[in-house]
C-alpha atoms as a PDB file:
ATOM      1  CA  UNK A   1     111.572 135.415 121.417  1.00  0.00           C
ATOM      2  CA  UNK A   2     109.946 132.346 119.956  1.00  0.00           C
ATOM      3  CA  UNK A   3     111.048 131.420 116.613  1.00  0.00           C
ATOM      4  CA  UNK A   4     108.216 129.932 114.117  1.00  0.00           C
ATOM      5  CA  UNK A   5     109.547 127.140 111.466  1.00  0.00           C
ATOM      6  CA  UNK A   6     106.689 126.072 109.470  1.00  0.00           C
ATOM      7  CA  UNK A   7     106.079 121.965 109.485  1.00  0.00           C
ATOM      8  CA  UNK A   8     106.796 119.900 107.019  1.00  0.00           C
ATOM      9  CA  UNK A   9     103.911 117.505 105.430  1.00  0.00           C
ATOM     10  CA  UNK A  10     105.129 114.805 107.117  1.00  0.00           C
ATOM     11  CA  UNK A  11     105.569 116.037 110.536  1.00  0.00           C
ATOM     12  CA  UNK A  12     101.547 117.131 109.915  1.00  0.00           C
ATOM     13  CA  UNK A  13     100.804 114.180 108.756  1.00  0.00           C
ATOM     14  CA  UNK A  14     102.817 112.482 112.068  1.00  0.00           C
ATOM     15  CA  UNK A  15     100.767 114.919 114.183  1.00  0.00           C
ATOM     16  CA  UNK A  16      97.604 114.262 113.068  1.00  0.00           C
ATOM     17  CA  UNK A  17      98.001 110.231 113.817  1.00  0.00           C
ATOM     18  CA  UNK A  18      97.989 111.735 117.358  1.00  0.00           C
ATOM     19  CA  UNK A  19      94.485 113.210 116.722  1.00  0.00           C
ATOM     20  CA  UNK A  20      91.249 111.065 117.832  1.00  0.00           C
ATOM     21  CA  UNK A  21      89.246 110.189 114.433  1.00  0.00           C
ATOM     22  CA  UNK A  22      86.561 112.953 115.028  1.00  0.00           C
ATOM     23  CA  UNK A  23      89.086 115.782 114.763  1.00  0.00           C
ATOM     24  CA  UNK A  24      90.696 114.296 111.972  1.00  0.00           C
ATOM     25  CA  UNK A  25      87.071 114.131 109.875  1.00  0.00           C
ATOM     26  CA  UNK A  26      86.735 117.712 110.914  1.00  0.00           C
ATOM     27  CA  UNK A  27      90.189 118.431 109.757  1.00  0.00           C
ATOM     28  CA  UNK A  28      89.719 116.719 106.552  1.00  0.00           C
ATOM     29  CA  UNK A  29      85.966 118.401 106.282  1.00  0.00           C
ATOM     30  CA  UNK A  30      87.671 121.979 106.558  1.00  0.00           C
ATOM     31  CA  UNK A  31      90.281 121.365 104.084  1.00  0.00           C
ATOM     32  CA  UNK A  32      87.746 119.773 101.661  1.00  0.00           C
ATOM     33  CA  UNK A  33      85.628 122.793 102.023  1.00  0.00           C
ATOM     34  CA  UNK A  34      88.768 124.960 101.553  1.00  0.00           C
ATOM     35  CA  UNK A  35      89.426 123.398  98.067  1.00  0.00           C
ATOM     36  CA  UNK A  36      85.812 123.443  97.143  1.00  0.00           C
ATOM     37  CA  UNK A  37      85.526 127.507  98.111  1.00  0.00           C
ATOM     38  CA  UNK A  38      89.006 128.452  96.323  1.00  0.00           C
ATOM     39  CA  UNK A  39      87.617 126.947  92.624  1.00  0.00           C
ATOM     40  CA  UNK A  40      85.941 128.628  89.997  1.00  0.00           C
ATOM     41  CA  UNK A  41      82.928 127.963  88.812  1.00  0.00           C
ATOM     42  CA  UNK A  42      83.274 126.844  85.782  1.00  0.00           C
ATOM     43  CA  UNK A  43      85.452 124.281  87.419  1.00  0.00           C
ATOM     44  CA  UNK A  44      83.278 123.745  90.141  1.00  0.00           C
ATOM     45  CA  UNK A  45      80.254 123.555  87.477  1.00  0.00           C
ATOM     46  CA  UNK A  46      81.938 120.793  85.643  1.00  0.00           C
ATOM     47  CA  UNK A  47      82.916 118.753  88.772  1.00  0.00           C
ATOM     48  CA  UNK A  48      79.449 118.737  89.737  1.00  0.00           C
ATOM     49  CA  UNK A  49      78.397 117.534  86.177  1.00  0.00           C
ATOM     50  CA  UNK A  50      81.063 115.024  86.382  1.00  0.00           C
ATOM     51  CA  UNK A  51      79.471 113.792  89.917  1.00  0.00           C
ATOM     52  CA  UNK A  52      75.753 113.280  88.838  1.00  0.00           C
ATOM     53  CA  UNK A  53      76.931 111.275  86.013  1.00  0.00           C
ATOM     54  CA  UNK A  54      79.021 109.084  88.026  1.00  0.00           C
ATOM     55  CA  UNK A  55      76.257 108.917  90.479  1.00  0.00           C
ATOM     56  CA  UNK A  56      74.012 107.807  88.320  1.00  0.00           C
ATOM     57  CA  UNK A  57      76.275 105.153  86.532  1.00  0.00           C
ATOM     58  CA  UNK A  58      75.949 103.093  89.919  1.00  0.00           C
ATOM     59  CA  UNK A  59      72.386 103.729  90.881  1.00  0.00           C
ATOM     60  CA  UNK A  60      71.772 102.154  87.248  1.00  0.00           C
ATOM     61  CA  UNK A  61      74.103  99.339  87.653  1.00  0.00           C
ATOM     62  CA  UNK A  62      76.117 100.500  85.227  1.00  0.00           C
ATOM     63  CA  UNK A  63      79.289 100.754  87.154  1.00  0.00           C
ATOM     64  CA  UNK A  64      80.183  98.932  90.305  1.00  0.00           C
ATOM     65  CA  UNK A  65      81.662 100.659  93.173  1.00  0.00           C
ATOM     66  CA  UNK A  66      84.673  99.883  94.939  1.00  0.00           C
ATOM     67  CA  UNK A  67      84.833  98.671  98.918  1.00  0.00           C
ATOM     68  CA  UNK A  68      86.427 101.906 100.745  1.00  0.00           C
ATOM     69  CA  UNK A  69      88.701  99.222 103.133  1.00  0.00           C
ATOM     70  CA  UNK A  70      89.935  97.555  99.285  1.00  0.00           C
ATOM     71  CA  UNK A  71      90.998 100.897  97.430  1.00  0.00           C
ATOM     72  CA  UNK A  72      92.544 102.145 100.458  1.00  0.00           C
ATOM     73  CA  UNK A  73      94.373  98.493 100.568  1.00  0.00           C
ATOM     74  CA  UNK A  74      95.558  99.194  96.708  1.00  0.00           C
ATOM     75  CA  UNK A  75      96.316 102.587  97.755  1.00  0.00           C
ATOM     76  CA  UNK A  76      98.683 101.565 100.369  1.00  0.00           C
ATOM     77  CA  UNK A  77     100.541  99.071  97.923  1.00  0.00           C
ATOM     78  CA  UNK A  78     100.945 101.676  95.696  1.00  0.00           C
ATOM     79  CA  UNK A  79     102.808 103.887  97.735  1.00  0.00           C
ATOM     80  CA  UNK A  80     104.702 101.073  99.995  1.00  0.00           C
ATOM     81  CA  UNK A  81     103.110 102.117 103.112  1.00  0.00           C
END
């Protein structure tokens, strides 16, 4: 009889380094899209409000975005890694 012990985050975190870049996207996607289907909408309505304005604070030059490669740099100082 096989026994099931459920991972821990890091040993999914460990197994998904082993993953080419495609399947982790698509593994990110489908948990994204999990999130996104499990909110209600008045949550949902108010994240969407919340995204056209900040869309539209850096098509007008209001706001400046950050480089992805730089916050993920500050991220990683952050947590030590």
């Amino acid at each position: 009889m096989v026994s099931l012990v459920p991972m821990t985050l890091d040993q999914i975190v460990e197994e998904t380094r082993q993953l080419p870049r495609e399947q982790v996207a698509e593994l990110v996607d489908h948990l994204t899209l999990s999130l996104h289907q499990a909110m209600e909408p008045a949550v949902e309505s108010a994240w969407k409000t919340e995204v056209a304005k900040r869309v539209q604070e850096i098509q007008s030059g209001q706001v400046q975005g950050i480089p992805g490669e730089e916050m993920s740099a500050r991220i990683r100082e952050i947590v030590g890694r």
